[in-house]
PDB file of N, CA and C in Angstrom:
ATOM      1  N   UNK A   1      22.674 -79.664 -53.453  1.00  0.00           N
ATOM      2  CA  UNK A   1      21.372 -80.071 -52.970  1.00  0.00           C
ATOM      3  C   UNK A   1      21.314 -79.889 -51.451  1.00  0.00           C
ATOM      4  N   UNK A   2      20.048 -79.421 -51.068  1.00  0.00           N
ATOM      5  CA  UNK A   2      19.868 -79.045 -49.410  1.00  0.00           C
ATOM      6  C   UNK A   2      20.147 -80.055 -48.522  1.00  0.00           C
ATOM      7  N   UNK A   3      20.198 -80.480 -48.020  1.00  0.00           N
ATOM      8  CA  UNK A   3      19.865 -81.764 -46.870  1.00  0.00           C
ATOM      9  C   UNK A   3      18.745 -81.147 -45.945  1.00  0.00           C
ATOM     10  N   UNK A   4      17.688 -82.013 -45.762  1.00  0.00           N
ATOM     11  CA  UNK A   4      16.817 -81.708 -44.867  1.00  0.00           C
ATOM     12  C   UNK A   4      17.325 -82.310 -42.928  1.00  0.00           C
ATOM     13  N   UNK A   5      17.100 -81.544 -42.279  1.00  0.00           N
ATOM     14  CA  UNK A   5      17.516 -81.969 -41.156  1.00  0.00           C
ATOM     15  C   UNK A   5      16.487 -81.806 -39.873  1.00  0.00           C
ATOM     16  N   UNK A   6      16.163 -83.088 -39.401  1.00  0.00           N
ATOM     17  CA  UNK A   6      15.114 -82.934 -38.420  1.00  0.00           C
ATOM     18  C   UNK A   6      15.352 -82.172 -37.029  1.00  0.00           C
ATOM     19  N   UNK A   7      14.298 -81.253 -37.110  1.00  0.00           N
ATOM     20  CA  UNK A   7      14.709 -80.376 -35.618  1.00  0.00           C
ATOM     21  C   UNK A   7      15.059 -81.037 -34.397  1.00  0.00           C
ATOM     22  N   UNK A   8      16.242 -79.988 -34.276  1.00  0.00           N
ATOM     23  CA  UNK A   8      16.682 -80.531 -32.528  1.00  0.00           C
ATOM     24  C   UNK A   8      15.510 -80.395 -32.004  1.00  0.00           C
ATOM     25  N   UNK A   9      15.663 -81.119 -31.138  1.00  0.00           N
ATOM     26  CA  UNK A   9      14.513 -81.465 -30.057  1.00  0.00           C
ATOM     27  C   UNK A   9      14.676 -80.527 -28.263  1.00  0.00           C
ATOM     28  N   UNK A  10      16.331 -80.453 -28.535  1.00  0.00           N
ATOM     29  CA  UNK A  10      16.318 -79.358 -27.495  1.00  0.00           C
ATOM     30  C   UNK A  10      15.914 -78.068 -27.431  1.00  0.00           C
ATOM     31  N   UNK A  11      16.166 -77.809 -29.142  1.00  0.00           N
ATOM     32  CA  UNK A  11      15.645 -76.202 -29.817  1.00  0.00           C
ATOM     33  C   UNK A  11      14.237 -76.213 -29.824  1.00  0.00           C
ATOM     34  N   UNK A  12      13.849 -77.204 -30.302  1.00  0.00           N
ATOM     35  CA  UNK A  12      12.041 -77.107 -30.238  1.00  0.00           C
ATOM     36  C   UNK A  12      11.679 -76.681 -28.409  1.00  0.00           C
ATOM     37  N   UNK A  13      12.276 -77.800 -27.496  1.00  0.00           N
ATOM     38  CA  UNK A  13      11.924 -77.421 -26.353  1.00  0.00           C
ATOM     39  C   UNK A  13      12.163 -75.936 -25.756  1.00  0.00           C
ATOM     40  N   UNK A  14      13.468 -75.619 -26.372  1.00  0.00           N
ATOM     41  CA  UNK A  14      13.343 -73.664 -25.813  1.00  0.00           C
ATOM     42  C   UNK A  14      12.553 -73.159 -26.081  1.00  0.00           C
ATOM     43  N   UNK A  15      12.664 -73.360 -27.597  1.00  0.00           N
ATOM     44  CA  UNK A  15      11.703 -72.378 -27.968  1.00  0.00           C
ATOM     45  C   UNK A  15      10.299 -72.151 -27.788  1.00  0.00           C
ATOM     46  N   UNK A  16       9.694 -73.590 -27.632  1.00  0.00           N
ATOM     47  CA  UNK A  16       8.540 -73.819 -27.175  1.00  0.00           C
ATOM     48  C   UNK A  16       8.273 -72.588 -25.346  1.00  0.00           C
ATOM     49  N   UNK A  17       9.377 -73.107 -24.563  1.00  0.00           N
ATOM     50  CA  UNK A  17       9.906 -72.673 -23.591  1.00  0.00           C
ATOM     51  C   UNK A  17       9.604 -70.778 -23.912  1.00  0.00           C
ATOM     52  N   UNK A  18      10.344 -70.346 -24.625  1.00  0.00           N
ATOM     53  CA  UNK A  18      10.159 -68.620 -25.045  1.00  0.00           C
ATOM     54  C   UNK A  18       9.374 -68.427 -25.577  1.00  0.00           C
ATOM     55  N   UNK A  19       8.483 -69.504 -26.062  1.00  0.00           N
ATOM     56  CA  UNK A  19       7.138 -68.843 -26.570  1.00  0.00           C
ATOM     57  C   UNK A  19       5.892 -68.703 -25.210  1.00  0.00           C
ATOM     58  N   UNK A  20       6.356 -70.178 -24.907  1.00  0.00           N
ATOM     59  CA  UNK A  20       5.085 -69.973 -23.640  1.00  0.00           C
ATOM     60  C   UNK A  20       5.491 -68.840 -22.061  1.00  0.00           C
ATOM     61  N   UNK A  21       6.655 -68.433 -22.509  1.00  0.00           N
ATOM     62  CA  UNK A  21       7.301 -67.127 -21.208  1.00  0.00           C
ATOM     63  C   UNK A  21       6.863 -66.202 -21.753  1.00  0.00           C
ATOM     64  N   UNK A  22       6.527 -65.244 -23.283  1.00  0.00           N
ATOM     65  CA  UNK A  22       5.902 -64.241 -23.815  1.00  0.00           C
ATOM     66  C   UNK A  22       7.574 -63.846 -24.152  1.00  0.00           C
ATOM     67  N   UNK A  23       8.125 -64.232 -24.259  1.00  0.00           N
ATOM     68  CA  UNK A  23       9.604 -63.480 -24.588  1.00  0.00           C
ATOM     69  C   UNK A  23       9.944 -63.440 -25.840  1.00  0.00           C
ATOM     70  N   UNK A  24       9.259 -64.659 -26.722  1.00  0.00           N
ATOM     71  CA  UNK A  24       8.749 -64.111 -28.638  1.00  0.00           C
ATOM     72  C   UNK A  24       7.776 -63.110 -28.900  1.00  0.00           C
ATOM     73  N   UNK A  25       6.705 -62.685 -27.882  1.00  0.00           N
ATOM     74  CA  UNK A  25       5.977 -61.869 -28.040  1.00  0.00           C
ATOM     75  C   UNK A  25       6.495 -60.184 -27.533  1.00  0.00           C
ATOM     76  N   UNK A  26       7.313 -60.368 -26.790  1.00  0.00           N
ATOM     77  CA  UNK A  26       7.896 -59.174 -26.297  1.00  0.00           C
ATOM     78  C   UNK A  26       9.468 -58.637 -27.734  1.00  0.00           C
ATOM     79  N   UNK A  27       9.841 -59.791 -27.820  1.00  0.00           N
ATOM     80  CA  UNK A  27      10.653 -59.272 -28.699  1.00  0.00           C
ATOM     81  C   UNK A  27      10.532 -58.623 -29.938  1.00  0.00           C
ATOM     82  N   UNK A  28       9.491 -59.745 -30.298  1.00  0.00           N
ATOM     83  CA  UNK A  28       8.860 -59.070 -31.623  1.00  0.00           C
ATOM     84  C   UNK A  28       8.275 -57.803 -31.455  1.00  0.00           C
ATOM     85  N   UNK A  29       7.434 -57.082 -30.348  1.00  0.00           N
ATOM     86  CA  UNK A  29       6.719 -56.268 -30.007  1.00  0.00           C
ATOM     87  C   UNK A  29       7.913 -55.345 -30.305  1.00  0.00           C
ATOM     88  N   UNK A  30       8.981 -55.513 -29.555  1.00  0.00           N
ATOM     89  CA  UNK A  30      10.091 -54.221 -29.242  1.00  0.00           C
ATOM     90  C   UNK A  30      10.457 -54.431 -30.833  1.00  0.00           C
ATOM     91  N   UNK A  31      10.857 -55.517 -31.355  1.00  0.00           N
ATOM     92  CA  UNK A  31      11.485 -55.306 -32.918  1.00  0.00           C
ATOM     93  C   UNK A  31      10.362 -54.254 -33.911  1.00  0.00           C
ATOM     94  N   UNK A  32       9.178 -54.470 -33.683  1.00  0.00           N
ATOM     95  CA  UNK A  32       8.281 -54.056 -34.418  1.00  0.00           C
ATOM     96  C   UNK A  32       8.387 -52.137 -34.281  1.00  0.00           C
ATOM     97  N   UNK A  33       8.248 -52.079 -33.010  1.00  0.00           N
ATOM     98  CA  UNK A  33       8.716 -50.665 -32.251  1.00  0.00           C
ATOM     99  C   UNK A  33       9.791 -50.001 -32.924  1.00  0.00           C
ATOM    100  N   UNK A  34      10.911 -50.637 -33.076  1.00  0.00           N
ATOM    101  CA  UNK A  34      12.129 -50.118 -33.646  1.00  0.00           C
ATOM    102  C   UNK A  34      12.014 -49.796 -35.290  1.00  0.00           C
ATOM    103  N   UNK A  35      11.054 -50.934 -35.948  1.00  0.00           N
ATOM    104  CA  UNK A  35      10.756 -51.098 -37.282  1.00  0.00           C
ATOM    105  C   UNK A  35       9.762 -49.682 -37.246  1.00  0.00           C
ATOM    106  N   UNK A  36       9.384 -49.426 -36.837  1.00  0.00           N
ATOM    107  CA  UNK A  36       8.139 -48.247 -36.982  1.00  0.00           C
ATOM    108  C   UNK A  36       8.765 -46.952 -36.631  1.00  0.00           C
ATOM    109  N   UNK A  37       9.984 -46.445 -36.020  1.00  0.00           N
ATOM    110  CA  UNK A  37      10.350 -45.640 -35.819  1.00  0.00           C
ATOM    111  C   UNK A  37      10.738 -44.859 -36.600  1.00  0.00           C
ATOM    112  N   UNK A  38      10.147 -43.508 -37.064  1.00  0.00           N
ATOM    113  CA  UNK A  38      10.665 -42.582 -38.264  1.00  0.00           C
ATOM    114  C   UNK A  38      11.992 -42.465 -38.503  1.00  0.00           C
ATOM    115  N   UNK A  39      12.488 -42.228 -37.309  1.00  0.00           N
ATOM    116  CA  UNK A  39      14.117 -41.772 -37.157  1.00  0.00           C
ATOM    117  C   UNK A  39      14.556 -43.115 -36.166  1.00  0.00           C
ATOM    118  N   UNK A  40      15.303 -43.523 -36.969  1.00  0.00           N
ATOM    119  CA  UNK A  40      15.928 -44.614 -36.178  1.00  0.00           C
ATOM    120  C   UNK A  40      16.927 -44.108 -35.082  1.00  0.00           C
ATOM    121  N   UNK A  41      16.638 -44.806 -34.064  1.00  0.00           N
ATOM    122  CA  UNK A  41      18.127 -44.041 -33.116  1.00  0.00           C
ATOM    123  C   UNK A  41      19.583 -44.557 -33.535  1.00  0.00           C
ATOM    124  N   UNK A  42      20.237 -43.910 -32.475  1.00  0.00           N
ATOM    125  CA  UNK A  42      21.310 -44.372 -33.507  1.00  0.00           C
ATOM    126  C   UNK A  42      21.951 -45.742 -32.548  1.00  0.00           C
ATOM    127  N   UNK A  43      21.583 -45.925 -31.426  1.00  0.00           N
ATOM    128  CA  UNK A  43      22.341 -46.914 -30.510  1.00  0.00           C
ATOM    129  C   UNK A  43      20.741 -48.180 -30.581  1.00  0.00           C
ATOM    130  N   UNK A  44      20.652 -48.964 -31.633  1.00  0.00           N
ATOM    131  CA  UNK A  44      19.479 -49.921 -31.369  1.00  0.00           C
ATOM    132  C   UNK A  44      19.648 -50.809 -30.460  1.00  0.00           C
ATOM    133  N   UNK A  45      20.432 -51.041 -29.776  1.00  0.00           N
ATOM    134  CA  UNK A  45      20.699 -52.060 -28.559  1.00  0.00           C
ATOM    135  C   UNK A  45      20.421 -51.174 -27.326  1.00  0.00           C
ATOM    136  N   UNK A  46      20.546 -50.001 -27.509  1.00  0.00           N
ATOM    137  CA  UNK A  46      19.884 -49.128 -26.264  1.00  0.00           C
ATOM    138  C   UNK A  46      18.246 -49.437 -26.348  1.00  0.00           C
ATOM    139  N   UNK A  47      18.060 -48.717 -27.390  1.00  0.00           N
ATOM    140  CA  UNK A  47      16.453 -48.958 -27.874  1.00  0.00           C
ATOM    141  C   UNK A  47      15.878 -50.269 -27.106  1.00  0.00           C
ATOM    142  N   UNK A  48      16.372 -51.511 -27.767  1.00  0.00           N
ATOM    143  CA  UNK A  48      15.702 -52.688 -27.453  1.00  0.00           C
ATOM    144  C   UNK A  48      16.125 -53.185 -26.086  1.00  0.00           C
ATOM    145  N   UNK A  49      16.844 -52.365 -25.260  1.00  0.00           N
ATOM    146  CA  UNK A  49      16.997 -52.367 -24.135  1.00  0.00           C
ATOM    147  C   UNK A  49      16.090 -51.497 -23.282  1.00  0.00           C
ATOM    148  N   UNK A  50      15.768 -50.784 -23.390  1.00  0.00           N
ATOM    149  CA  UNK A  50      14.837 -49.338 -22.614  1.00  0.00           C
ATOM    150  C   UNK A  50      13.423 -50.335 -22.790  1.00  0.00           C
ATOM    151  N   UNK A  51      13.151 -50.630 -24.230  1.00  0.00           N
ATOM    152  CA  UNK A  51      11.824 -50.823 -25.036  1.00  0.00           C
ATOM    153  C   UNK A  51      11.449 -52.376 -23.411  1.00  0.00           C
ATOM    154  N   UNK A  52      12.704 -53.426 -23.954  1.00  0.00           N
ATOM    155  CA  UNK A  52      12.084 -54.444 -23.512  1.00  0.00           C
ATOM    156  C   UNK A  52      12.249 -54.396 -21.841  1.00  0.00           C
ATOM    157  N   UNK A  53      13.113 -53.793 -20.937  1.00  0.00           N
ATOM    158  CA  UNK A  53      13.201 -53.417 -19.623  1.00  0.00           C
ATOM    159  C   UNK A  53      11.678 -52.767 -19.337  1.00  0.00           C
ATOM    160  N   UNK A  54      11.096 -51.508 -19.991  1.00  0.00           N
ATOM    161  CA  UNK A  54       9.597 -50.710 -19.488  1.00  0.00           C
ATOM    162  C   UNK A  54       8.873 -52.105 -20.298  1.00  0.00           C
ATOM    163  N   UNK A  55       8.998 -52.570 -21.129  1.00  0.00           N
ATOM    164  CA  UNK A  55       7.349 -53.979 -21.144  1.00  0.00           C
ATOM    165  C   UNK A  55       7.272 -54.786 -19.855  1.00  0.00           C
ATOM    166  N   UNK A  56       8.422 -55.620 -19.383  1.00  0.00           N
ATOM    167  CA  UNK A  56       8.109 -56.131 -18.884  1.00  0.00           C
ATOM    168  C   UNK A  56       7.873 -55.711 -17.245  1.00  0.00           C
ATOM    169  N   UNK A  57       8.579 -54.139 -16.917  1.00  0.00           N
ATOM    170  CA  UNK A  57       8.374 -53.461 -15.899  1.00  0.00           C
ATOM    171  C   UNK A  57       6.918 -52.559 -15.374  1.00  0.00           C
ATOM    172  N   UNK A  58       5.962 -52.325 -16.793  1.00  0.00           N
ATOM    173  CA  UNK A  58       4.909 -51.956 -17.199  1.00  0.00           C
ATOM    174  C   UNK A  58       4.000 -52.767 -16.083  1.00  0.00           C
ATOM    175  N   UNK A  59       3.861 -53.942 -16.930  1.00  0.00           N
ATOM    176  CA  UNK A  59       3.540 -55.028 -16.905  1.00  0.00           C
ATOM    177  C   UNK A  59       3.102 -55.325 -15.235  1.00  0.00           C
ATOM    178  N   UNK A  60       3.633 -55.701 -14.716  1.00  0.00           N
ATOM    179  CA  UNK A  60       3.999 -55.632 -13.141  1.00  0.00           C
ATOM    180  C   UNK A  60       3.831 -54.735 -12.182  1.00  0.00           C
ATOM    181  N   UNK A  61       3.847 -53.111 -13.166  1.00  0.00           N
ATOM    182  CA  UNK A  61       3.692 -52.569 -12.017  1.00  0.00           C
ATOM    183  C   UNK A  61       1.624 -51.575 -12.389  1.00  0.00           C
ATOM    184  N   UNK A  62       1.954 -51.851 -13.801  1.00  0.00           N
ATOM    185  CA  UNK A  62       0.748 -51.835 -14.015  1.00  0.00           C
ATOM    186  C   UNK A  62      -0.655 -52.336 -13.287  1.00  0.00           C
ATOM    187  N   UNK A  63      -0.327 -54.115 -13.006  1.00  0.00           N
ATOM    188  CA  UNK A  63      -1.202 -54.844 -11.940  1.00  0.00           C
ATOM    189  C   UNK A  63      -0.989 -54.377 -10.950  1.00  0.00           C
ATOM    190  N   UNK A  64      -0.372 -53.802 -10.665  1.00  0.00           N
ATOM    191  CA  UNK A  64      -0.263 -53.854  -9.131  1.00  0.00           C
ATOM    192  C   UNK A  64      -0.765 -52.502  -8.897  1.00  0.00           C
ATOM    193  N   UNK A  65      -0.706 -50.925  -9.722  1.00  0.00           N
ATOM    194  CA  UNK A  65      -1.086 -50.094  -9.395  1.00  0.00           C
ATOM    195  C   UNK A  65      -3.041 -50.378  -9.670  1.00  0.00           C
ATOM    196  N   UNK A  66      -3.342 -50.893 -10.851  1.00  0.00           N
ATOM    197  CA  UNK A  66      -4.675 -51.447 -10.722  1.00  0.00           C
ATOM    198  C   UNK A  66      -5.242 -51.778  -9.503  1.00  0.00           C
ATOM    199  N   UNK A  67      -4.366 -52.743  -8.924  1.00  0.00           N
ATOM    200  CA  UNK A  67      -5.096 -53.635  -7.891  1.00  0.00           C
ATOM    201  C   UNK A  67      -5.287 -52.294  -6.725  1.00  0.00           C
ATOM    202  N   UNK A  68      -4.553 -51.339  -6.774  1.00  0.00           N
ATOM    203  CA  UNK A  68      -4.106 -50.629  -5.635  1.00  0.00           C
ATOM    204  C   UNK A  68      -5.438 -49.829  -5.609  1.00  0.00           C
ATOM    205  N   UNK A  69      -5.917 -49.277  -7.603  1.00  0.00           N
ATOM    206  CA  UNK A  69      -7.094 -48.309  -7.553  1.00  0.00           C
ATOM    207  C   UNK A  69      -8.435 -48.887  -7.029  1.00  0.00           C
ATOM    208  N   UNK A  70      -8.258 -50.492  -7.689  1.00  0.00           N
ATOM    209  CA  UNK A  70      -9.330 -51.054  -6.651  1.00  0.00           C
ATOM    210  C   UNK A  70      -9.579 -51.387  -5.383  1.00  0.00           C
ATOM    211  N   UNK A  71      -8.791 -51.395  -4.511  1.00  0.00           N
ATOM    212  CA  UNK A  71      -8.882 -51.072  -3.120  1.00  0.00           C
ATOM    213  C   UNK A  71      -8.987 -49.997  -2.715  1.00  0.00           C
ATOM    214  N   UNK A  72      -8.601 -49.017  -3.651  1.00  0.00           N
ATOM    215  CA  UNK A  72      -8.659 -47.975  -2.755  1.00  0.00           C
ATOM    216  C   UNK A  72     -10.244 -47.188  -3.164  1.00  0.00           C
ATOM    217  N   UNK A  73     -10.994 -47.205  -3.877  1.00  0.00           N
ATOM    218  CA  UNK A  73     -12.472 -47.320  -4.540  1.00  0.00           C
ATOM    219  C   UNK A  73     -13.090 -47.889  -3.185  1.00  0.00           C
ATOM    220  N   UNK A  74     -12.499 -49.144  -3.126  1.00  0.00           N
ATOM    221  CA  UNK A  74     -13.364 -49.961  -2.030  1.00  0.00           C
ATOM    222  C   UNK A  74     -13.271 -49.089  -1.081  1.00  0.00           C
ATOM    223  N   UNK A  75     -12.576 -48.632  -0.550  1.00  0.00           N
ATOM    224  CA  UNK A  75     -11.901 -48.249   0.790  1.00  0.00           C
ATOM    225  C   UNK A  75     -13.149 -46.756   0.818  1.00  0.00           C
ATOM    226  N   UNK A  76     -13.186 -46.132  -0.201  1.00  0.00           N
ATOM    227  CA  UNK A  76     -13.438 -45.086  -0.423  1.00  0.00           C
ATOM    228  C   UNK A  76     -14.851 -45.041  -0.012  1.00  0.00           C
ATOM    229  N   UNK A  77     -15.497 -46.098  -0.828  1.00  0.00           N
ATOM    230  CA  UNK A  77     -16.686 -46.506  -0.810  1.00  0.00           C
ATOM    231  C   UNK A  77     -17.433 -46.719   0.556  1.00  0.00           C
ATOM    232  N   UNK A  78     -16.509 -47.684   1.219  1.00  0.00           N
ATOM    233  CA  UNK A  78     -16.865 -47.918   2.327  1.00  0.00           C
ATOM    234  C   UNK A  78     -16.982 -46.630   3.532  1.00  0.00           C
ATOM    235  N   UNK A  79     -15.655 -45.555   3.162  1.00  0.00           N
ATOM    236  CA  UNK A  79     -15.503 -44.337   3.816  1.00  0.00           C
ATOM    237  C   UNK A  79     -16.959 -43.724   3.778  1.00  0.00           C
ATOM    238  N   UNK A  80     -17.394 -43.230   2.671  1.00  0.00           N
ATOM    239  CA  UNK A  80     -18.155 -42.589   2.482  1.00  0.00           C
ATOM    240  C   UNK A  80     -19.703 -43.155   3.072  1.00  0.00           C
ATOM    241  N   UNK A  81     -19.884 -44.426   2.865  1.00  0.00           N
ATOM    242  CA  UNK A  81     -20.891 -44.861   3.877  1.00  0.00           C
ATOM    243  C   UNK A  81     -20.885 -44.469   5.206  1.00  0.00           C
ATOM    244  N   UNK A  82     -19.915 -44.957   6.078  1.00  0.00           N
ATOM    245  CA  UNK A  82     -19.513 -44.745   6.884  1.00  0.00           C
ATOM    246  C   UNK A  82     -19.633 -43.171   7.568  1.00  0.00           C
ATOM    247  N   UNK A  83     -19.133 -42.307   6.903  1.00  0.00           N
ATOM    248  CA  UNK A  83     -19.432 -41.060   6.918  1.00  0.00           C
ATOM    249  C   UNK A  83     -20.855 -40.498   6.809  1.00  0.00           C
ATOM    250  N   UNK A  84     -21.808 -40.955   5.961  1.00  0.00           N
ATOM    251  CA  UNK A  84     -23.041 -40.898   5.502  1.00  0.00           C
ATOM    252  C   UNK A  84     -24.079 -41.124   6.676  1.00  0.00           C
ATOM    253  N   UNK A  85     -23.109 -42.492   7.393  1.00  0.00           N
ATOM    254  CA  UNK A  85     -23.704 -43.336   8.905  1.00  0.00           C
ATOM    255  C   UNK A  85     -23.604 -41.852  10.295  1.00  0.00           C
ATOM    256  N   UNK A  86     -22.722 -41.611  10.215  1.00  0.00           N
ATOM    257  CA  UNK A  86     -21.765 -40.913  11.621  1.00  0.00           C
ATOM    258  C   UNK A  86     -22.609 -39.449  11.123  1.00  0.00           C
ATOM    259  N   UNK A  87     -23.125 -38.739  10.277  1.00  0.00           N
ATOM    260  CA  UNK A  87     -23.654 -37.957  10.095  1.00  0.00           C
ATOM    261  C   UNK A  87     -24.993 -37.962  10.425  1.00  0.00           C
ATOM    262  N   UNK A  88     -25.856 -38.863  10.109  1.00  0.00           N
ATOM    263  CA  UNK A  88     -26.782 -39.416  10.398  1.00  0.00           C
ATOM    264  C   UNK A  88     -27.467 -39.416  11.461  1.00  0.00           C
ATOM    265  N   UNK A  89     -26.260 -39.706  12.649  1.00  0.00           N
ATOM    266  CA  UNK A  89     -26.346 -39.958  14.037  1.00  0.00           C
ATOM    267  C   UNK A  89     -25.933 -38.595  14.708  1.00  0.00           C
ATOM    268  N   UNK A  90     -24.744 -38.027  14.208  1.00  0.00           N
ATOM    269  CA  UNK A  90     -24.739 -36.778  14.508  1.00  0.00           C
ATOM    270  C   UNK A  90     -26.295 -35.879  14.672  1.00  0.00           C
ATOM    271  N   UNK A  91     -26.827 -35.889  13.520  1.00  0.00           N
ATOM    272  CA  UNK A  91     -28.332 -34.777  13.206  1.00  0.00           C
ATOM    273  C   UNK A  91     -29.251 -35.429  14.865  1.00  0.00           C
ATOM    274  N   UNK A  92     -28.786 -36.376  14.867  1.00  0.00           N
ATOM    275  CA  UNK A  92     -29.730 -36.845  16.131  1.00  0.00           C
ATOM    276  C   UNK A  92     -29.519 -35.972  17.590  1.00  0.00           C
ATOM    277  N   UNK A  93     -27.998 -35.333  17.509  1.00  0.00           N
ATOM    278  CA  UNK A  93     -27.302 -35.296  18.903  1.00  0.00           C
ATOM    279  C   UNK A  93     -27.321 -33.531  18.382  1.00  0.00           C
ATOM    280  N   UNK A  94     -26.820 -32.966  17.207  1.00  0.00           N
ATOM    281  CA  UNK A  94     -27.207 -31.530  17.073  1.00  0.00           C
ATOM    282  C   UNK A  94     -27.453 -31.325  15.826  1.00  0.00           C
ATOM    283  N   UNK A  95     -28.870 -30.821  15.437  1.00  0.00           N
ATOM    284  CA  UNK A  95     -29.472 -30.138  14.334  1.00  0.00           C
ATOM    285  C   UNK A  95     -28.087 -29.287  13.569  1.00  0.00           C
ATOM    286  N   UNK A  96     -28.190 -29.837  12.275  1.00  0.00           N
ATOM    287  CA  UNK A  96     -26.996 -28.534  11.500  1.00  0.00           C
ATOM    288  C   UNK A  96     -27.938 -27.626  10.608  1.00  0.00           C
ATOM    289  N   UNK A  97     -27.612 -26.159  11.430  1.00  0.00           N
ATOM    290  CA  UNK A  97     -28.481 -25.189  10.686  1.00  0.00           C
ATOM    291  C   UNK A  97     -27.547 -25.163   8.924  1.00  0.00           C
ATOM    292  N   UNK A  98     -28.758 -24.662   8.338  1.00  0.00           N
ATOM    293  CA  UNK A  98     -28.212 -24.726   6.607  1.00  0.00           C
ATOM    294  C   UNK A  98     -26.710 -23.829   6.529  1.00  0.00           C
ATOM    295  N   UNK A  99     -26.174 -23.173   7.388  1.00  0.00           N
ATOM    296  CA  UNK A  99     -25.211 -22.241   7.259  1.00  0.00           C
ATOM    297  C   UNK A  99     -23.862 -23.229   7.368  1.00  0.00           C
ATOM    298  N   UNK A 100     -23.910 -24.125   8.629  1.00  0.00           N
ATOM    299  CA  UNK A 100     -22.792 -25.050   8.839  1.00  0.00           C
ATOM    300  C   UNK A 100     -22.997 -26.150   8.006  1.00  0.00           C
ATOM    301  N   UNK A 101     -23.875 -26.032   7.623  1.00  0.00           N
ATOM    302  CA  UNK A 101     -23.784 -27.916   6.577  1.00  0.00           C
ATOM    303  C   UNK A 101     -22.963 -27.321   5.512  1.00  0.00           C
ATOM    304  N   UNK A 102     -22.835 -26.024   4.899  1.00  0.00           N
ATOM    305  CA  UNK A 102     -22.123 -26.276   3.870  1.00  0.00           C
ATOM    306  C   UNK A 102     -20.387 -26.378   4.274  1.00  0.00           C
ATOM    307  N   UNK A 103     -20.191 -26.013   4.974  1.00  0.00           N
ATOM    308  CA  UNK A 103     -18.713 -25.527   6.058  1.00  0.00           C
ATOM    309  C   UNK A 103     -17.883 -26.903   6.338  1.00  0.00           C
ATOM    310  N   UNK A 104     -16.979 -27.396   5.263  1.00  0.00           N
ATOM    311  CA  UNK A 104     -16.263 -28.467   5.760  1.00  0.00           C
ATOM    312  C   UNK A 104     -15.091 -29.041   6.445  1.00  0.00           C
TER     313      UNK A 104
END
């Protein structure tokens, strides 16, 4: 007959702990990865090493190249006003015949 045994309370707290870090969600992700693979490799501890090193390296550098496209949009944005301005003021100081406006 089984014996029922009430959960450690330290195990509940890890785990609680690796669930709320995403590190059950990453594992499973990479296990799932390995499960789906036609040809299994042959070193799976490489695998779930490569797999879970690029998630969480992704991850990080992903935001950060984001954040980078949105500044640099801004930046762009603002350039091009800017440019739009200084041209503007230019036509004031010398007329550009149609031959040099296209000439950059």
């Amino acid at each position: 007959m089984a014996h029922y045994r009430a959960p450690d309370p330290k195990r509940e707290q890890f785990r609680r702990y690796l669930e709320k870090a995403g590190v059950v969600d990453s594992l499973t992700s990479v296990f799932v990865a390995l499960y789906e693979q036609q040809e299994k490799p042959t070193n799976a501890l490489e695998f779930l090493k490569q797999h879970l090193g690029a998630a969480g390296q992704a991850s990080a550098d992903t935001e950060a190249l984001q954040q980078e496209v949105m500044d640099l949009r801004q930046r762009c944005s603002r350039l091009a006003e800017e440019n739009k301005d200084l041209r503007t003021k230019l036509q004031q100081y010398e007329p550009v015949s149609e031959d040099a406006a296209t000439v950059d």
